[in-house]
Protein backbone atom coordinates (compact mmCIF):
# COMPACT_ATOMS: atom_id res chain seq x y z
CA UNK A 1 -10.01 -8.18 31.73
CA UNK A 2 -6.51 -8.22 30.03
CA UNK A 3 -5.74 -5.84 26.88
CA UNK A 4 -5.72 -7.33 23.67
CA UNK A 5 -2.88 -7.54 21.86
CA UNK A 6 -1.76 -4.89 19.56
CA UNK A 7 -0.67 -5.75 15.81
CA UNK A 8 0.92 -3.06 13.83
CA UNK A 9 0.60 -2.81 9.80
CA UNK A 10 2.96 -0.87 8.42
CA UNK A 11 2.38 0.09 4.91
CA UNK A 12 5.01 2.45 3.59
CA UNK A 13 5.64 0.43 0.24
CA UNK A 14 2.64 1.30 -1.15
CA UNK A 15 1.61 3.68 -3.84
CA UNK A 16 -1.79 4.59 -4.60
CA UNK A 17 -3.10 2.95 -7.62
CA UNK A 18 0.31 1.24 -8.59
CA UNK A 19 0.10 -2.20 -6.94
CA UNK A 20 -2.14 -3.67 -8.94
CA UNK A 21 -4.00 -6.62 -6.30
CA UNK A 22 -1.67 -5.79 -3.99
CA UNK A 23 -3.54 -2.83 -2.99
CA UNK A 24 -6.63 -4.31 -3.48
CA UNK A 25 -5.71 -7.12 -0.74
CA UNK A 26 -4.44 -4.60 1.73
CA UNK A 27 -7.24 -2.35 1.80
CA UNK A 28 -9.98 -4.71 1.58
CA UNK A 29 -8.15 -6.71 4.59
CA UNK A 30 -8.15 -3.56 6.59
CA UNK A 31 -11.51 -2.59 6.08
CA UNK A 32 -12.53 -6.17 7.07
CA UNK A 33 -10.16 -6.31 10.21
CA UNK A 34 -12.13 -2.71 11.23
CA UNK A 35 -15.69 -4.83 10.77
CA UNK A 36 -14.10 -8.44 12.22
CA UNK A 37 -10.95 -8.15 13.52
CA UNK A 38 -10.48 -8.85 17.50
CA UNK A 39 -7.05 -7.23 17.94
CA UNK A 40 -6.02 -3.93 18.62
CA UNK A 41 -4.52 -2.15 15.23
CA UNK A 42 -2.16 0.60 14.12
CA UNK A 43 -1.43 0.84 10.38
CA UNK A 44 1.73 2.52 9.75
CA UNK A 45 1.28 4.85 6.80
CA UNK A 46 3.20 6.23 4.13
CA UNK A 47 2.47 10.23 3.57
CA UNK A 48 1.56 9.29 -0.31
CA UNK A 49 -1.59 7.31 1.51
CA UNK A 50 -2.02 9.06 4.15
CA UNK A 51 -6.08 7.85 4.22
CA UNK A 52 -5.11 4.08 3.44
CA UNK A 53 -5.74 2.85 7.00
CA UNK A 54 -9.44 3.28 6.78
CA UNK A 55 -11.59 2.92 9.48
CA UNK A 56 -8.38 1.67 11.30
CA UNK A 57 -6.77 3.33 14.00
CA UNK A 58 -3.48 4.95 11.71
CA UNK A 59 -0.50 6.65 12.38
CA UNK A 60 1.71 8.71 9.19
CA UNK A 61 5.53 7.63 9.49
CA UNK A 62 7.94 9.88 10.97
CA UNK A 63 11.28 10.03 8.73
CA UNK A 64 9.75 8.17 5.60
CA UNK A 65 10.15 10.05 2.20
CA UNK A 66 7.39 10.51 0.22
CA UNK A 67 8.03 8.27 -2.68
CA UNK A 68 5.93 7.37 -5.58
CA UNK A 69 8.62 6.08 -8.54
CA UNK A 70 10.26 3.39 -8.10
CA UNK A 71 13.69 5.18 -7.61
CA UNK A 72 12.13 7.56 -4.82
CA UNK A 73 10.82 4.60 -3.29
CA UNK A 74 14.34 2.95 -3.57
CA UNK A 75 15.65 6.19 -2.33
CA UNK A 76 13.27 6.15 0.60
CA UNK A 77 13.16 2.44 1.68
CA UNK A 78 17.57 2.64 1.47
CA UNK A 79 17.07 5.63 3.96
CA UNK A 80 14.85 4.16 6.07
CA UNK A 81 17.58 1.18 6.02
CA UNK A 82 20.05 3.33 6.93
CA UNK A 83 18.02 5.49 9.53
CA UNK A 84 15.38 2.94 11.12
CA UNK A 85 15.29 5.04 14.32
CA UNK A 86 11.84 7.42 13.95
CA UNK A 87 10.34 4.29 11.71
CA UNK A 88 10.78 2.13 14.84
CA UNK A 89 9.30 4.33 17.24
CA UNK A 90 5.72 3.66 15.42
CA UNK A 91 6.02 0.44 16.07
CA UNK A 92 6.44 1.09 20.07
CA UNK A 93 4.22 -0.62 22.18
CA UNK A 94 2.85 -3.22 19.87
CA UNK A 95 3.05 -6.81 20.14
CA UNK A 96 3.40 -8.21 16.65
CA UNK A 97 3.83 -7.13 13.34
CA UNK A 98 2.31 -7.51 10.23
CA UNK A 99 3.73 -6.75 6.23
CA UNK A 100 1.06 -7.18 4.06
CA UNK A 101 2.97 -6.02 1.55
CA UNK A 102 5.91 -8.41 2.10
CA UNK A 103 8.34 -5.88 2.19
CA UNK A 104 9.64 -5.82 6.04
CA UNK A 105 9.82 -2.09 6.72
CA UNK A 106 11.13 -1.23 9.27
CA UNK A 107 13.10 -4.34 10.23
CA UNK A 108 12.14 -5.62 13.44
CA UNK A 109 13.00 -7.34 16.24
CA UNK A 110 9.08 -8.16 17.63
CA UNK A 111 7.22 -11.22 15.98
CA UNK A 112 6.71 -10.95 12.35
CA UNK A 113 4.46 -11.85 9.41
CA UNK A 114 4.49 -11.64 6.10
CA UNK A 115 2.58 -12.16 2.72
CA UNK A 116 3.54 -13.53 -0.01
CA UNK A 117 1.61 -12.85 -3.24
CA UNK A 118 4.13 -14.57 -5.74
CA UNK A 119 7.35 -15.29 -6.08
CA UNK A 120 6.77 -14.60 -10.31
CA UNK A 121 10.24 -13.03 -10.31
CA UNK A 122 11.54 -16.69 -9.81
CA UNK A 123 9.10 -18.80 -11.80
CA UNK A 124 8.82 -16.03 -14.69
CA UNK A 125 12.27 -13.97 -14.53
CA UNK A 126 12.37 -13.27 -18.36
CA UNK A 127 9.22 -10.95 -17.58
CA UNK A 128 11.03 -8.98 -15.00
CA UNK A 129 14.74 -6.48 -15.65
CA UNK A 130 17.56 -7.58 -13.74
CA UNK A 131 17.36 -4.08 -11.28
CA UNK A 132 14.07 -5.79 -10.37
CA UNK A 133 15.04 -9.63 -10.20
CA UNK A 134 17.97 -7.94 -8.14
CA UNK A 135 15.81 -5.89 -5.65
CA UNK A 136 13.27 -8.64 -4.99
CA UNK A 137 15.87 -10.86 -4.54
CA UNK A 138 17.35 -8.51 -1.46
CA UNK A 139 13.95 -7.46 -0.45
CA UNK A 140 11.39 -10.08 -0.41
CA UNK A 141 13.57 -12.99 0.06
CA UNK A 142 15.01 -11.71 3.38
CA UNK A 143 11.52 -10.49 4.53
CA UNK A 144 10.18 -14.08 3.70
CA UNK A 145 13.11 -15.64 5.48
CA UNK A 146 13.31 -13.50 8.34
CA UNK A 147 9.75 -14.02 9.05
CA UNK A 148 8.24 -15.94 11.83
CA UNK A 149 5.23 -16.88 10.09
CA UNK A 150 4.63 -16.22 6.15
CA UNK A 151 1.03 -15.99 4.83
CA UNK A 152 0.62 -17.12 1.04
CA UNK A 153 -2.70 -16.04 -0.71
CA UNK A 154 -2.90 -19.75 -2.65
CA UNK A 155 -1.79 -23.37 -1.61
CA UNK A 156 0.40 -22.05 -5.21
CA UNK A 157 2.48 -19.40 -3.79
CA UNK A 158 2.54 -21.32 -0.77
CA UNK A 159 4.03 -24.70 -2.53
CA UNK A 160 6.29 -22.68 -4.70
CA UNK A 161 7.59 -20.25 -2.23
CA UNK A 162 8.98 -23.91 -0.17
CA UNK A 163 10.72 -24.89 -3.80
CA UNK A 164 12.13 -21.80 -4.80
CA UNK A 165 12.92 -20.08 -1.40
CA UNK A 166 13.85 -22.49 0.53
CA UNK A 167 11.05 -21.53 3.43
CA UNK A 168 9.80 -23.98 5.90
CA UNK A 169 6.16 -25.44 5.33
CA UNK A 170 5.22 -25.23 8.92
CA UNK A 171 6.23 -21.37 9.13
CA UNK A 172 3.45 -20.74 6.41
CA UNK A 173 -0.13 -20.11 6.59
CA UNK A 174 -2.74 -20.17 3.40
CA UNK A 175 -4.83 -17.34 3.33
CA UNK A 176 -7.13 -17.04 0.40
CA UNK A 177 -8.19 -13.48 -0.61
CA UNK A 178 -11.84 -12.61 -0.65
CA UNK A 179 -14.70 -10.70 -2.63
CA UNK A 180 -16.99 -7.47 -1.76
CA UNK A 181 -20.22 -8.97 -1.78
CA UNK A 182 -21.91 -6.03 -1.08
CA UNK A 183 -20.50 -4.52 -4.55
CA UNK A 184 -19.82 -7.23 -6.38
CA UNK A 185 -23.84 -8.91 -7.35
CA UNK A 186 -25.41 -9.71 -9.82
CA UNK A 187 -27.30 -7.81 -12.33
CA UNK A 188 -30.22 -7.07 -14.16
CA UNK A 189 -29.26 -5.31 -17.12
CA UNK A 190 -29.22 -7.49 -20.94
CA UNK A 191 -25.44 -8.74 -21.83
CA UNK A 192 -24.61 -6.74 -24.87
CA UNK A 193 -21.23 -8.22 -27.17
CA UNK A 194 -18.15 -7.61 -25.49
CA UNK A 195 -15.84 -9.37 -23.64
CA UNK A 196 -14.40 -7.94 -20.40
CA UNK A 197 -10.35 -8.28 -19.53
CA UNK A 198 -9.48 -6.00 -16.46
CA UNK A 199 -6.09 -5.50 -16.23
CA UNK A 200 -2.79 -3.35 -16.28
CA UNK A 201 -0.59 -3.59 -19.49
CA UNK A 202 1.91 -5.45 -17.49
CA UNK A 203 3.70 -8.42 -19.86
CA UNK A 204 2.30 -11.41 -18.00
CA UNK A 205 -0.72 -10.25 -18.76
CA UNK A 206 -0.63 -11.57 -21.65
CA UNK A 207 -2.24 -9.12 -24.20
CA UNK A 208 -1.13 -9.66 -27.36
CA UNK A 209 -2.31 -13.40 -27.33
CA UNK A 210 -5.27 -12.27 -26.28
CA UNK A 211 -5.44 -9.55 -29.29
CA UNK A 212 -4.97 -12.35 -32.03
CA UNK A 213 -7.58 -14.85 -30.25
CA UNK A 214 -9.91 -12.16 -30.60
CA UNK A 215 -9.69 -11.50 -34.40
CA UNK A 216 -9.97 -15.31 -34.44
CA UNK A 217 -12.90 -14.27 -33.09
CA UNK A 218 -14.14 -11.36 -35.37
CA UNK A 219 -14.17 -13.21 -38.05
CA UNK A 220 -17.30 -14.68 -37.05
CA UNK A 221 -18.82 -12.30 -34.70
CA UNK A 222 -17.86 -9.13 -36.16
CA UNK A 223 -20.32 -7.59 -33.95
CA UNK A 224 -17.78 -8.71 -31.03
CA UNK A 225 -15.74 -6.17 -28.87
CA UNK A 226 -13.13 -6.32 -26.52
CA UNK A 227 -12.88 -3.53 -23.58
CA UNK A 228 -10.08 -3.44 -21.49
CA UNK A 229 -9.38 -1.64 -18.10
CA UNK A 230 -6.30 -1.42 -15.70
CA UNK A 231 -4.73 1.44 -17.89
CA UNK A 232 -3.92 3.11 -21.30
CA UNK A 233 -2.73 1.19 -24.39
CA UNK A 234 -2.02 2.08 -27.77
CA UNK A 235 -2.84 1.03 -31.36
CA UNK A 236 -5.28 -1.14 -30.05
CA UNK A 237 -6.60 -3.87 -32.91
CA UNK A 238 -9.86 -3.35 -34.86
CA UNK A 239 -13.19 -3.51 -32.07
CA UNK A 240 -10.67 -3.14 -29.11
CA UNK A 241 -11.14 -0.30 -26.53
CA UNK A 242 -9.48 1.16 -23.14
CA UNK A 243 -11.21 2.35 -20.55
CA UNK A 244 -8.17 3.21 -18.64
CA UNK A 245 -8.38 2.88 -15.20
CA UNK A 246 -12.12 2.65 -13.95
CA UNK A 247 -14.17 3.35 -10.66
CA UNK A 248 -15.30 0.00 -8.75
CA UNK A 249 -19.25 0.88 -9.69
CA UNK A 250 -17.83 0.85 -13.40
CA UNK A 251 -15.75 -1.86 -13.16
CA UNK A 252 -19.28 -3.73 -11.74
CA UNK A 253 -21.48 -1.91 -14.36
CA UNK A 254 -18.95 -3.63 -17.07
CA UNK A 255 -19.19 -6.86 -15.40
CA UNK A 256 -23.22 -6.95 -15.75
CA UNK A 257 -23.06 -6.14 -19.23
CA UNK A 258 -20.45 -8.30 -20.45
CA UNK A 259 -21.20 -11.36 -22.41
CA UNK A 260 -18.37 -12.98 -20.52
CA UNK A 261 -14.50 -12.09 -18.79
CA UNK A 262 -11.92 -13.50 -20.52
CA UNK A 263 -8.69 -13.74 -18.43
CA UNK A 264 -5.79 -14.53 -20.48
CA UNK A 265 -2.73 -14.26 -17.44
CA UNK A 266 0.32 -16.47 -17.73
CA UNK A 267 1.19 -16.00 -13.92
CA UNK A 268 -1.03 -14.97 -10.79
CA UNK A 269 -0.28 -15.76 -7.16
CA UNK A 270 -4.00 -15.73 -6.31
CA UNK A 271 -6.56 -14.18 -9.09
CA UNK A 272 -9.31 -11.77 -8.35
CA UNK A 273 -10.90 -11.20 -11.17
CA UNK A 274 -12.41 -13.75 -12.46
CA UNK A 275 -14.11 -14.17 -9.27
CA UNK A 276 -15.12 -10.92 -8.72
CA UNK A 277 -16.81 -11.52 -12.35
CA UNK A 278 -18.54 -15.00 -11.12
CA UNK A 279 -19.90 -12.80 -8.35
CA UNK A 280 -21.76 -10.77 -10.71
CA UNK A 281 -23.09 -13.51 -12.91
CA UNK A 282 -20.57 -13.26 -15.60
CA UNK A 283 -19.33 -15.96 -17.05
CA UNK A 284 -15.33 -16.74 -17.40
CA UNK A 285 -12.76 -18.10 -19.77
CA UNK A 286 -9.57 -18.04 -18.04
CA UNK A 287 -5.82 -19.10 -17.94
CA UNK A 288 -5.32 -22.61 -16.42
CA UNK A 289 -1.80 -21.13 -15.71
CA UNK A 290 0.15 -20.65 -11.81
CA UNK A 291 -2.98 -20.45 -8.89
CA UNK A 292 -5.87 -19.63 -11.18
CA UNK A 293 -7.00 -23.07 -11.66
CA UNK A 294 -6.76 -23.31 -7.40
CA UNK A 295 -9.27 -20.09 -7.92
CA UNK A 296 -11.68 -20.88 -10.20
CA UNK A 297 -12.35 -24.45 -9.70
CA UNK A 298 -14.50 -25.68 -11.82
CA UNK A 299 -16.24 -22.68 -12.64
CA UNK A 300 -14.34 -21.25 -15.50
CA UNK A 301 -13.27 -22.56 -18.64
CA UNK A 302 -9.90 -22.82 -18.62
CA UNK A 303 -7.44 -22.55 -21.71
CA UNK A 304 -3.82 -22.41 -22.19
CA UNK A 305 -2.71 -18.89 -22.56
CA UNK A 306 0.04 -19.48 -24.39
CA UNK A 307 -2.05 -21.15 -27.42
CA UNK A 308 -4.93 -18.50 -29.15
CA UNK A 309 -6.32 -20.91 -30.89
CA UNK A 310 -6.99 -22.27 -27.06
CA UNK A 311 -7.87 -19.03 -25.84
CA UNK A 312 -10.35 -18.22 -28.80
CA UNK A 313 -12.40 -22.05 -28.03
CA UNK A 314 -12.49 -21.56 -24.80
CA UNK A 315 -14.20 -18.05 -25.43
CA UNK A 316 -16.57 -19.11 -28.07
CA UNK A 317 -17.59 -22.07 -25.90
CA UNK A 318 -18.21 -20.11 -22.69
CA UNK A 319 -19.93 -17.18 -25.65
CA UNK A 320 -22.51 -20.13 -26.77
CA UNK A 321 -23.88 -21.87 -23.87
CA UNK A 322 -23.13 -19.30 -20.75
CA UNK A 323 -25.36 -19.95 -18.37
CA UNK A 324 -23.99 -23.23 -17.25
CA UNK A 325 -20.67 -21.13 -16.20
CA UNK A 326 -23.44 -17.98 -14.90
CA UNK A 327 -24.54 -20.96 -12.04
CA UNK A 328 -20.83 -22.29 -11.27
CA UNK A 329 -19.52 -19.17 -11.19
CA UNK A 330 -22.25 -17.77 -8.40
CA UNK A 331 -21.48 -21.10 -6.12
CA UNK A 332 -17.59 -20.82 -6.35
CA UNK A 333 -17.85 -16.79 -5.47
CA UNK A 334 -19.87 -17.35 -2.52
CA UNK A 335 -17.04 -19.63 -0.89
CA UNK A 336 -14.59 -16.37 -0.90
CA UNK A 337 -15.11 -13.15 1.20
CA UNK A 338 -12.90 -10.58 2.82
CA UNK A 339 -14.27 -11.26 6.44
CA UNK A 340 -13.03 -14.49 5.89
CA UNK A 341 -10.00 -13.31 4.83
CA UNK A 342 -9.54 -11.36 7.76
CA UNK A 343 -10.67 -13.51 10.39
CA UNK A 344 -8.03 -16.16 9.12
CA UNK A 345 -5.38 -13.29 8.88
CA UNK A 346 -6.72 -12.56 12.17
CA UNK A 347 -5.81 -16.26 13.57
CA UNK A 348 -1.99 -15.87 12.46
CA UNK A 349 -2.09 -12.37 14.58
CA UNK A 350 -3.18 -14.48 17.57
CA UNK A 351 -0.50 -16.99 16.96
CA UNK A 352 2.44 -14.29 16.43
CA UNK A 353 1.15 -12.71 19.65
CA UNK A 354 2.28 -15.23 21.48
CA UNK A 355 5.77 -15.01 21.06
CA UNK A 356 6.15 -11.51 22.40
């Protein structure tokens, strides 16, 4: 019986707890590959994650700084640059590679994938500095170029990434990310009066809208909170709280409780969230902004996040009659899941494969 290809995933961009859904994709992808997958693996590791490969069969990189700012990861990925040699070698023997984290590190010469979560840095540069327009601009767009295949997380990313990159349609492959089912279910506890946003304090985000919808709100549900996770903010309005950044059981525990998720975003490539919510019968208002419509369907309410008055109907709507969004929610969430996700991912690792 012949061997099955090998695929190698290096990982050495990431940082634990910085990347946002990045990381979220990448792990739960492994995990799922390890359960589904029908490849051989090695994930390439960085020594700040040295346990991010799971139940994968993982390797730590030889001559890779450890690197957790941005400029020590700079200063690492420019070395590695300079010095691919002892990155290369952990790459020896395999017969494809894959960069979930779009960054192609170590360059390569064996077939190559990619994803692409956004290209936001293109569609939204005033939210981004110019050191970081500059360094996707080197980084991502050569990765995605150089690429033999690309995989997008939304028909979004994948249409934009053809407008504003140039890339060729037929390279790319639409990969939807998935959910947890086995964490993320619905509960039993009562809804108590507080809306849910989960997410970092990052300026797409869209926060401050957000803040003055809700005292829209106050005014006639004084009663009404707002609890946020992702990170730490300050001077928070009136009935807002942090959590900071919370445990997946909390994160679910919040998610039963809420009397709905509001997701105010002005750009995602994808959109977890709100369907990580639906899965646990809590009802959404969300952005109709960038892939979050492709998401949700028809099982959010969608406003435009750049209008509160928008954003505060949208909530109040989904606040009085919920349950109609409760049911739609529960039917879109059970079309995603991460063994999907990884059997699909799995597909474009038997395609690369056989151009070695």
């Amino acid at each position: 019986m012949p061997s099955r290809p090998t695929i190698a995933i290096p990982l050495l961009t990431l940082v634990p707890g910085e990347l946002g859904g990045s990381e979220t994709y990448v792990r739960e992808l492994l995990a799922s590959l390890a359960d589904v997958g029908e490849h051989e693996y090695r994930v390439v590791l960085p020594p700040v994650a040295p346990a991010a490969g799971g139940a994968l069969p993982s390797t730590i990189a030889r001559g890779y700084r450890t690197a957790r700012t941005m400029r020590e990861r700079l200063a690492a990925m420019s070395l590695a640059t300079v010095r691919p040699g002892p990155l290369r070698a952990s790459l020896g023997g395999v017969d494809a590679v894959h960069f979930p984290l779009t960054i192609e590190l170590p360059r390569t010469s064996l077939p190559t994938a990619v994803t692409l979560h956004d290209v936001q840095h293109l569609d939204r540069p005033e939210l981004f500095s110019r050191a970081e327009r500059a360094f996707r601009a080197v980084a991502w767009h050569r990765s995605a170029r150089r690429a033999d295949l690309v995989i997008a997380i939304s028909e979004f990313v994948r249409e934009r990434a053809v407008e504003r990159l140039g890339l060729n349609a037929e390279r790319m492959r639409v990969v939807p990310q998935g959910i947890d089912h086995a964490r993320f279910t619905p509960g039993h506890t009562a809804r108590e009066p507080f809306l849910l946003y989960p997410a970092r304090g990052w300026q797409h985000k869209n926060h401050a809208r957000l803040f003055e919808a809700f005292a829209l709100l106050r005014r006639e549900q004084p009663e009404l909170r707002l609890v946020l996770t992702g990170g730490d903010f300050e001077r928070l309005p009136d009935g807002v709280e942090s959590r900071g950044h919370v445990s997946i059981d909390e994160l679910v525990s919040l998610l039963h409780r809420a009397s709905a998720l509001v997701f105010p975003s002005l750009y995602e490539g994808f959109g977890l969230p709100p369907l990580e919510a639906m899965a646990c019968g809590c009802p959404v208002a969300c952005s109709n902004a960038a892939a979050l419509p492709e998401t949700v369907g028809d099982a959010a309410l969608l406003f435009d996040p750049t209008d509160v008055e928008s954003i505060a109907a949208a909530i109040r709507d989904v606040l009085d009659d919920p349950q109609p969004w409760v049911e739609r929610g529960l039917a879109r969430a059970a079309l995603f899941s991460w063994d999907v996700t990884a059997r699909a991912t799995d597909s474009v690792y038997a395609e690369l494969s056989t151009r070695a």
